[in-house]
N, C-alpha and C. Protein backbone atom coordinates (compact mmCIF):
# COMPACT_ATOMS: atom_id res chain seq x y z
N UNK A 1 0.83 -1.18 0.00
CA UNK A 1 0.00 0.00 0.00
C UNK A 1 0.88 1.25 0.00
N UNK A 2 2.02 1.13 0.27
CA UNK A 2 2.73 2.59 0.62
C UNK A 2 3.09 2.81 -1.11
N UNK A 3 3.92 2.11 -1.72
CA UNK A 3 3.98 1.93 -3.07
C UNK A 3 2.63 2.76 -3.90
N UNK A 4 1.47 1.93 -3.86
CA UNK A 4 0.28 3.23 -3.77
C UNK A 4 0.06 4.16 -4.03
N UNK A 5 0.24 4.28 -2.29
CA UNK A 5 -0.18 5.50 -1.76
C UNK A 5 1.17 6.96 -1.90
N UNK A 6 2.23 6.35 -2.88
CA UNK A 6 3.28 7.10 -3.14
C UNK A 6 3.10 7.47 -4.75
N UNK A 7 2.54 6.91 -4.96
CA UNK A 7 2.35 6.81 -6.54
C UNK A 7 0.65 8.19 -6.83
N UNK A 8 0.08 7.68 -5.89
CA UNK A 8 -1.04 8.76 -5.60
C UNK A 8 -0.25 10.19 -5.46
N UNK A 9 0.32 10.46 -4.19
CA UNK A 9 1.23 11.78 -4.18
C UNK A 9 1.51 12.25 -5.45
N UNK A 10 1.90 11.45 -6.50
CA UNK A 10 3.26 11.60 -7.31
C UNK A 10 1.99 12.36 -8.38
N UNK A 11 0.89 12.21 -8.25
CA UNK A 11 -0.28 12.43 -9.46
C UNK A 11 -0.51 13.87 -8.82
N UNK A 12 -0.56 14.02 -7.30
CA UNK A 12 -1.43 14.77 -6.66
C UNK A 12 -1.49 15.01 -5.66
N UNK A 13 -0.59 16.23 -4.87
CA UNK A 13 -0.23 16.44 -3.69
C UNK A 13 -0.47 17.85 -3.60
N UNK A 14 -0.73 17.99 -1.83
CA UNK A 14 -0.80 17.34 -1.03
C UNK A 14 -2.20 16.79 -1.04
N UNK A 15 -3.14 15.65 -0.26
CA UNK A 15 -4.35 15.70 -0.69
C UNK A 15 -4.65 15.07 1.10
N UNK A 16 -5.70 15.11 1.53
CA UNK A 16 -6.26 14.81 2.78
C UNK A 16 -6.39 13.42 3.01
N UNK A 17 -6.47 13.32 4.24
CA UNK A 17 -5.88 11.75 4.46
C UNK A 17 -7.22 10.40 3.87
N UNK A 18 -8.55 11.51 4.22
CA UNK A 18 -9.70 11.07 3.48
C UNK A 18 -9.62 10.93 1.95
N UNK A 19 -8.93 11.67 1.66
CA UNK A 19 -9.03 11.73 0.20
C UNK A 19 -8.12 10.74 -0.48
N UNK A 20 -6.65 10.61 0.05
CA UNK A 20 -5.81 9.16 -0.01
C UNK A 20 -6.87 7.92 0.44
N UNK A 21 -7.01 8.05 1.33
CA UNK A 21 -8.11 6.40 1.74
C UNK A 21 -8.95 6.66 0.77
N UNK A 22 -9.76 6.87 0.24
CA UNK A 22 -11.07 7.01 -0.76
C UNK A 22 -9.67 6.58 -1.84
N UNK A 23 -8.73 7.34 -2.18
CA UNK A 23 -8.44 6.67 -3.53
C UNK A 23 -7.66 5.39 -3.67
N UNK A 24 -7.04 5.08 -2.54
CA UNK A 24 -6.58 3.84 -1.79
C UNK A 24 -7.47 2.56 -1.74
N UNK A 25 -8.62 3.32 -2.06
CA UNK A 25 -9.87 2.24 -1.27
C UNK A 25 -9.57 1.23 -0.15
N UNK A 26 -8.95 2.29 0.80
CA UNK A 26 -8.67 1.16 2.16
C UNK A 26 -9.35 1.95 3.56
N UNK A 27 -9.66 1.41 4.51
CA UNK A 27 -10.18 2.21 5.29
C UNK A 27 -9.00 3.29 5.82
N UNK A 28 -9.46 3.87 6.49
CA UNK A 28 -8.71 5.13 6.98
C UNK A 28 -7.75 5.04 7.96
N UNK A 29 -8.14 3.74 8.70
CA UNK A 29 -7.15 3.39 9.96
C UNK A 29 -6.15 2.37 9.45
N UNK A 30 -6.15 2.11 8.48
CA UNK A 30 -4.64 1.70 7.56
C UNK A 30 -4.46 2.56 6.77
N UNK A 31 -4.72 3.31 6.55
CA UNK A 31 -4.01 4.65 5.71
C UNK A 31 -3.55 5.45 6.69
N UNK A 32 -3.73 5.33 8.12
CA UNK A 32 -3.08 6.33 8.89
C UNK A 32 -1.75 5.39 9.34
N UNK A 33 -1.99 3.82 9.11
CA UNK A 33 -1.13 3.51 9.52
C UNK A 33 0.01 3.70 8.65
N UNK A 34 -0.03 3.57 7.38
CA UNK A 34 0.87 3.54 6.45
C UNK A 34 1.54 4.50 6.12
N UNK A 35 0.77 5.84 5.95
CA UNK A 35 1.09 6.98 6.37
C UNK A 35 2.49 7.66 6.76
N UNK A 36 1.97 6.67 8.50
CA UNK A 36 3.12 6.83 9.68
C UNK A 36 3.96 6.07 9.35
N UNK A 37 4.46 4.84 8.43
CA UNK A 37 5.37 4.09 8.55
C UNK A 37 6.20 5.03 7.24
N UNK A 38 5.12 5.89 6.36
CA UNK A 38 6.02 6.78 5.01
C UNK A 38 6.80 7.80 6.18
N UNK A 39 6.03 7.88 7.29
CA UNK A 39 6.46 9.40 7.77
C UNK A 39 7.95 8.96 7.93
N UNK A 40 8.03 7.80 9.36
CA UNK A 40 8.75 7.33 9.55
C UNK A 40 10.16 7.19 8.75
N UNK A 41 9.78 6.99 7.61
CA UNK A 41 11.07 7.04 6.52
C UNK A 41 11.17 8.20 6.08
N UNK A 42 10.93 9.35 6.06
CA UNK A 42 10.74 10.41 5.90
C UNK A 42 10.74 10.73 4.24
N UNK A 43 9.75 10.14 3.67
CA UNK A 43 9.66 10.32 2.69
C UNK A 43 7.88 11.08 2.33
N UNK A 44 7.30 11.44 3.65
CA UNK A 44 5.87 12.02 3.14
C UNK A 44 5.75 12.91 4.61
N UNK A 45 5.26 13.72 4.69
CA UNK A 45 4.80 14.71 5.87
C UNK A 45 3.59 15.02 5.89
N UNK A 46 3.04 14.80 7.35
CA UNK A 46 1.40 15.21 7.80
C UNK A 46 1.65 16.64 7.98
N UNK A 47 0.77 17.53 8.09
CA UNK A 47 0.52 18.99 8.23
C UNK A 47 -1.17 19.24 8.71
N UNK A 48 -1.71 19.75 9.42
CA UNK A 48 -3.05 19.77 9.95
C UNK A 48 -3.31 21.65 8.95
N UNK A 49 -4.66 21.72 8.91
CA UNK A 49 -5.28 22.78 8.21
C UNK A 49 -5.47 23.54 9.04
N UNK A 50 -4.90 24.75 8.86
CA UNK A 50 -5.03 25.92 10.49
C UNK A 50 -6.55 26.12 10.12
N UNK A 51 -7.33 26.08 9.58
CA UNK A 51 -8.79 26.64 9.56
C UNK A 51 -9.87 25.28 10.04
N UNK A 52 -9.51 24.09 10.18
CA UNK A 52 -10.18 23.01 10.80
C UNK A 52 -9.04 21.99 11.39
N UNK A 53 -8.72 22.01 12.06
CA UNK A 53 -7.22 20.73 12.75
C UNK A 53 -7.46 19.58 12.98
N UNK A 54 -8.90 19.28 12.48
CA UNK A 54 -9.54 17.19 12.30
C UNK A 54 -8.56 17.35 11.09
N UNK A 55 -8.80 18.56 9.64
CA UNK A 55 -8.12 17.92 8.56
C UNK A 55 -6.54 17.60 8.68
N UNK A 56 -6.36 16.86 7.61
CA UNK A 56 -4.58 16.52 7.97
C UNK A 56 -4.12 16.20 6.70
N UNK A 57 -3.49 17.00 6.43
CA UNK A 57 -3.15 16.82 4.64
C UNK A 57 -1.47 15.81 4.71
N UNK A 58 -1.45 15.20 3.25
CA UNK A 58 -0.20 15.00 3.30
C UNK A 58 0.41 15.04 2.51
N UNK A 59 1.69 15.43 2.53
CA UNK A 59 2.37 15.43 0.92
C UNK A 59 3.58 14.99 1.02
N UNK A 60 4.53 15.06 0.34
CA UNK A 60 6.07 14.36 -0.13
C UNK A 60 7.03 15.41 0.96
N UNK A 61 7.76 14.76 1.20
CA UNK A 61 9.08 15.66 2.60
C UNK A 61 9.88 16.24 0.56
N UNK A 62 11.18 16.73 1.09
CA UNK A 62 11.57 17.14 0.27
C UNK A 62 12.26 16.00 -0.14
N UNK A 63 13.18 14.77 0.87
CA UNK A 63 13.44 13.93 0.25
C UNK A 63 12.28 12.89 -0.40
N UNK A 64 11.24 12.89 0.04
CA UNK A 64 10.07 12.42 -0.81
C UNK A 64 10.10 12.92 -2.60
N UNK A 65 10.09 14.39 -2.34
CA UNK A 65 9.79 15.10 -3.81
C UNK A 65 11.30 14.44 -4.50
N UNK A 66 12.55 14.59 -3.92
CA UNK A 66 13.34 13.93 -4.95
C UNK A 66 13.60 12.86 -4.97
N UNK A 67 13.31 11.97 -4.25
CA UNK A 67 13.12 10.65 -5.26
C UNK A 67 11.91 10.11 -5.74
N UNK A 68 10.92 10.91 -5.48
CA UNK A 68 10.04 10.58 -6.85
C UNK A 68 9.69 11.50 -8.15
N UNK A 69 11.39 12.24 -8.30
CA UNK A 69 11.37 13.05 -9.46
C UNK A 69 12.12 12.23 -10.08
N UNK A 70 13.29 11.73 -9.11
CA UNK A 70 14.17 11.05 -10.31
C UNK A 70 13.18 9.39 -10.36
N UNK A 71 12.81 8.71 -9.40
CA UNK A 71 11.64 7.17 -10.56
C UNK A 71 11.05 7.68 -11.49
N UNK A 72 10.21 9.24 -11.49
CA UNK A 72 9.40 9.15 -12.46
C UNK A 72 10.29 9.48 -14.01
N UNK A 73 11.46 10.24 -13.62
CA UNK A 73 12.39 10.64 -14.89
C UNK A 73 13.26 9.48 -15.16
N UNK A 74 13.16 8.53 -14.35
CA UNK A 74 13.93 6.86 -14.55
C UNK A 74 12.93 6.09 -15.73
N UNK A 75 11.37 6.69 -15.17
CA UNK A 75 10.38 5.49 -15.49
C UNK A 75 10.32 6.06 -17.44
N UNK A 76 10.25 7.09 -17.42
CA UNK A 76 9.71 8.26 -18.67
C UNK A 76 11.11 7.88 -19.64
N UNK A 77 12.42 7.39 -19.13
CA UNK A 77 13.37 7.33 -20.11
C UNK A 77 13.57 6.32 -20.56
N UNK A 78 12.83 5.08 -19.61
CA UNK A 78 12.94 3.67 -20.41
C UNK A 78 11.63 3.46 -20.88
N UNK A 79 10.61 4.52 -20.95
CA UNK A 79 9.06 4.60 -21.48
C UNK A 79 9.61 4.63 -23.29
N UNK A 80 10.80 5.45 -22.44
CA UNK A 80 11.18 6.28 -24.77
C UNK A 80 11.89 5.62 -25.03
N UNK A 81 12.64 5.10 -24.29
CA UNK A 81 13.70 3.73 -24.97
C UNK A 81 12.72 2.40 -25.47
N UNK A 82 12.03 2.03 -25.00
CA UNK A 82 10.71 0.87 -25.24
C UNK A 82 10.60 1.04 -26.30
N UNK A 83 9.52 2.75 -26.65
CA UNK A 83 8.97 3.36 -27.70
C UNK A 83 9.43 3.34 -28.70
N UNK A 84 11.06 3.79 -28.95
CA UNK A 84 12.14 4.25 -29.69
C UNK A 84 12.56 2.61 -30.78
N UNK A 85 12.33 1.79 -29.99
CA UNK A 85 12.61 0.57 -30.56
C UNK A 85 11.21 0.31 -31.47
N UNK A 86 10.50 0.70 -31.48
CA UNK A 86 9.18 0.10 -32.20
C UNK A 86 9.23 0.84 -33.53
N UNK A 87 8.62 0.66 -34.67
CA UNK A 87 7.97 1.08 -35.92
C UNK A 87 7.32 2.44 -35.91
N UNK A 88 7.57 3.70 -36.41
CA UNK A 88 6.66 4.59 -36.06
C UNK A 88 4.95 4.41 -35.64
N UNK A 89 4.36 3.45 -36.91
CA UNK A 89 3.26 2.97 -36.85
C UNK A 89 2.78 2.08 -35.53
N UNK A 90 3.02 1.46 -35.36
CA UNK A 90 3.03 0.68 -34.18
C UNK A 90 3.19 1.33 -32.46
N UNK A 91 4.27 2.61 -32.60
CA UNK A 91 4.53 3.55 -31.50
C UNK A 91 3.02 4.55 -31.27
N UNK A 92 2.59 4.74 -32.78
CA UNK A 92 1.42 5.66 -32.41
C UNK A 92 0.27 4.83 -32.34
N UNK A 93 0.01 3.67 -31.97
CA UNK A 93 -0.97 2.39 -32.25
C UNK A 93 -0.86 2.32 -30.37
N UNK A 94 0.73 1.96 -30.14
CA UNK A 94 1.28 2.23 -28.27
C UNK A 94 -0.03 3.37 -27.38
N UNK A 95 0.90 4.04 -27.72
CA UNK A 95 0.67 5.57 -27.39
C UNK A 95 -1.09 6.32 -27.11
N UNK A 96 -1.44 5.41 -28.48
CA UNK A 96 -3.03 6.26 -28.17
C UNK A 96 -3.51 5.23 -27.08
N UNK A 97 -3.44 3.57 -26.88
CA UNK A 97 -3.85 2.76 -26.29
C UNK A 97 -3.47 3.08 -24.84
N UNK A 98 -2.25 3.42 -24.66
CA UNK A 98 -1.70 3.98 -23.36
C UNK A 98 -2.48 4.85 -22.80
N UNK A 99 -3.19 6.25 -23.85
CA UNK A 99 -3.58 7.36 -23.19
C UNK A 99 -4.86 7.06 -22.87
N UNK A 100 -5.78 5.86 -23.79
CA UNK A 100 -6.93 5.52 -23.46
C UNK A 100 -7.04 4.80 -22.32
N UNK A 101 -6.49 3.85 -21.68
CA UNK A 101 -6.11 3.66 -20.84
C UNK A 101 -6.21 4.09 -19.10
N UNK A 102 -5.56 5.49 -19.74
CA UNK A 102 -5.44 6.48 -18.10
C UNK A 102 -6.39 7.19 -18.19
N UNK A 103 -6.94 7.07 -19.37
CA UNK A 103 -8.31 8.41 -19.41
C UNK A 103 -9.71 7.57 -18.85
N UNK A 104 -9.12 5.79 -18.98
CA UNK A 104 -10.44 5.11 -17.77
C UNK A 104 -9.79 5.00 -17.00
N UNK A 105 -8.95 5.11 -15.95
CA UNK A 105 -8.41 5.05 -15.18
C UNK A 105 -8.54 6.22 -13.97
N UNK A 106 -8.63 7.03 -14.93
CA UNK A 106 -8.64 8.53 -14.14
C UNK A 106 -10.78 8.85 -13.96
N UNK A 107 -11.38 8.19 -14.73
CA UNK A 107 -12.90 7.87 -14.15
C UNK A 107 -13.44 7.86 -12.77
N UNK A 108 -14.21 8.41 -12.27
CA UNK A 108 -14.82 7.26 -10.97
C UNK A 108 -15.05 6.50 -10.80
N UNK A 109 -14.65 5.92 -9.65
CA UNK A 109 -15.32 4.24 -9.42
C UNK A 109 -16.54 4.07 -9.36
N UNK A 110 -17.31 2.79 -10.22
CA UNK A 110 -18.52 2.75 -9.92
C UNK A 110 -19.52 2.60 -8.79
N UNK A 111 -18.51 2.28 -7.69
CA UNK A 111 -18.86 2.15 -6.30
C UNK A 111 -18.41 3.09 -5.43
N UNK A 112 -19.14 3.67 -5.23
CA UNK A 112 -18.68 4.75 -3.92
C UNK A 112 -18.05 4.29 -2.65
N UNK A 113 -18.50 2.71 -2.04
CA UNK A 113 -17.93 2.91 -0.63
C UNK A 113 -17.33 1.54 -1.26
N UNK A 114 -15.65 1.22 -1.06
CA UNK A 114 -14.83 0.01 -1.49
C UNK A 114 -15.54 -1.38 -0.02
N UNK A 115 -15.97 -0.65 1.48
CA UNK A 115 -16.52 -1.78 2.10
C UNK A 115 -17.85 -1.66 2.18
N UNK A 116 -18.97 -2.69 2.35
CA UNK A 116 -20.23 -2.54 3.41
C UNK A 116 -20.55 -1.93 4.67
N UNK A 117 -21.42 -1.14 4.35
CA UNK A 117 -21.71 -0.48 5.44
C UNK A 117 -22.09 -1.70 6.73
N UNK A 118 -21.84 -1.61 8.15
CA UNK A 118 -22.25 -2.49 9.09
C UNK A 118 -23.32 -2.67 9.15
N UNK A 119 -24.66 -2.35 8.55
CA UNK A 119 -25.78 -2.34 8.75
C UNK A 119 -26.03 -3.55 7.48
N UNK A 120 -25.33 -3.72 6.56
CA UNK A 120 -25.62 -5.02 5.68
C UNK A 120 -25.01 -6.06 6.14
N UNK A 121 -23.88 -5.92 6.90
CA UNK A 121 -23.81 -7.50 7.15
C UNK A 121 -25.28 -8.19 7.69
N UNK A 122 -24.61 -9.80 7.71
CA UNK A 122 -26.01 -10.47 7.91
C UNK A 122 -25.90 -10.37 9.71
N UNK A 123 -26.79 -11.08 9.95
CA UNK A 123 -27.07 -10.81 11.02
C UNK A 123 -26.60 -12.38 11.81
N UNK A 124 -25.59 -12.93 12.85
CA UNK A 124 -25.64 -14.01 13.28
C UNK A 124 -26.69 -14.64 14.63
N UNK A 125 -27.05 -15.70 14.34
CA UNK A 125 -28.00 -16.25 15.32
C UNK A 125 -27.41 -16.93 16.16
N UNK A 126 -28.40 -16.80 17.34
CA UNK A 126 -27.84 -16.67 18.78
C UNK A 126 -27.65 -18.42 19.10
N UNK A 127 -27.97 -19.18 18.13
CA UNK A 127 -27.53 -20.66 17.56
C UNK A 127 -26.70 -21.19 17.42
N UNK A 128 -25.95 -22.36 17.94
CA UNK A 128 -24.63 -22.51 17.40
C UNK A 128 -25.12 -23.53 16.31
N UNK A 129 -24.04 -23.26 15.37
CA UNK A 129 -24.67 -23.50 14.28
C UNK A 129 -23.96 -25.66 14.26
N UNK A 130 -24.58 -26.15 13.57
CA UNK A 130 -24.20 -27.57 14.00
C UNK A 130 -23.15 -28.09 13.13
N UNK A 131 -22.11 -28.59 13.07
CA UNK A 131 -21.19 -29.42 12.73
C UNK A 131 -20.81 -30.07 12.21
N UNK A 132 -21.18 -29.87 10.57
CA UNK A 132 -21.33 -31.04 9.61
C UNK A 132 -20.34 -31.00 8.84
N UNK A 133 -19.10 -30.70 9.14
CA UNK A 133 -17.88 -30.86 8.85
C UNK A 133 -17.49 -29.94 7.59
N UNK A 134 -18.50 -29.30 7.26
CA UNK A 134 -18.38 -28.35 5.88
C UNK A 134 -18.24 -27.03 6.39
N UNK A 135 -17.84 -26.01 5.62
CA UNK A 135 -17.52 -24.73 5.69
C UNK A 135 -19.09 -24.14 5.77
N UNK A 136 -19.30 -23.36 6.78
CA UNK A 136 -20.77 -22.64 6.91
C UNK A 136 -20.77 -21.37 5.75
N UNK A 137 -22.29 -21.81 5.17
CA UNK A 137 -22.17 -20.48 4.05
C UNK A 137 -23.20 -19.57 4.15
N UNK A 138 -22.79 -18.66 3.78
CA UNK A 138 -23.61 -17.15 3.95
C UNK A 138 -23.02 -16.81 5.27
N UNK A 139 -22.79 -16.84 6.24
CA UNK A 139 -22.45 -16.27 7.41
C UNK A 139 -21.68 -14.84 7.13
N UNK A 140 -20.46 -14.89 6.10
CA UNK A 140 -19.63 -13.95 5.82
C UNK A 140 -20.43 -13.18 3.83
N UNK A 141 -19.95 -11.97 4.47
CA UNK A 141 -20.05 -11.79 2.62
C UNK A 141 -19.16 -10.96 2.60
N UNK A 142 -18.45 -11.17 1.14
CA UNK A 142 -16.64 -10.10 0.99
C UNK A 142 -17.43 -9.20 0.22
N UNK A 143 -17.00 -8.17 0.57
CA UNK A 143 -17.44 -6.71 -0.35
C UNK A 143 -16.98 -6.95 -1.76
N UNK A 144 -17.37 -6.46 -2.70
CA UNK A 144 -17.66 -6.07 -4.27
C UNK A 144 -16.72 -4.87 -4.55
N UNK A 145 -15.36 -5.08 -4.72
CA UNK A 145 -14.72 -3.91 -4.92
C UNK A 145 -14.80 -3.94 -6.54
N UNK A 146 -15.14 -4.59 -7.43
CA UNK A 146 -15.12 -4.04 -8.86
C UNK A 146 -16.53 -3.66 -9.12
């Protein structure tokens, strides 16, 4: 997740810690954890909003900003070396597929919340349930993140 949630920065900084979890699609209390383990390396810094101090923005330390100037100018020179090897025809065949690509990418998700709200889980009965050596079904349901 830090990988991520570094790659997020790199699009779009500084942005609120709500606003990383929403694009993270992870809850918020692992995005604070992860956060703290970027802080820790000092590669991202919290800052609170003098006009509300719940918000807490975060963005890249300065050693943050330079090393993800030089991956992304690492990533962009073996993007053109790739490119450079191909057929003109074929490079602009690349290229538009690439941009189509980030242009769904950069969309909203069709789902607003990545978990279930607590009010849909099912409900367990005050039953123990009996022992027939098989895995009990329906009890659990995994959220629908696509």
């Amino acid at each position: 997740m830090e990988l991520r949630a570094l790659a997020i920065l790199g699009r779009q900084e500084p942005v609120t810690m709500s606003e990383l979890a929403g694009a993270l699609r992870a809850p918020l209390s692992s995005v604070t954890h992860t956060v703290g383990k970027l802080v820790a390396k000092r590669l991202v810094e919290r800052k609170r909003v003098k006009q509300d101090r719940r918000v807490v923005l975060v963005g890249f330390s300065k050693r943050g900003k330079e090393i993800n100037r030089f991956v992304t100018e690492k990533r962009l020179a073996e993007g053109r070396t790739m490119l450079q090897a191909l057929k003109s025809r074929d490079r602009t065949f690349v290229v538009k597929r690439l941009a189509q690509m980030a242009a769904e990418t950069k969309s909203p998700p069709t789902q607003s919340r990545p978990f279930p709200k607590l009010s849909d889980a099912p409900r367990q009965s005050s039953k123990r349930p009996r022992d027939t050596g098989q895995i009990p079904r329906g009890r659990l349901r995994t959220p629908q993140l696509l």
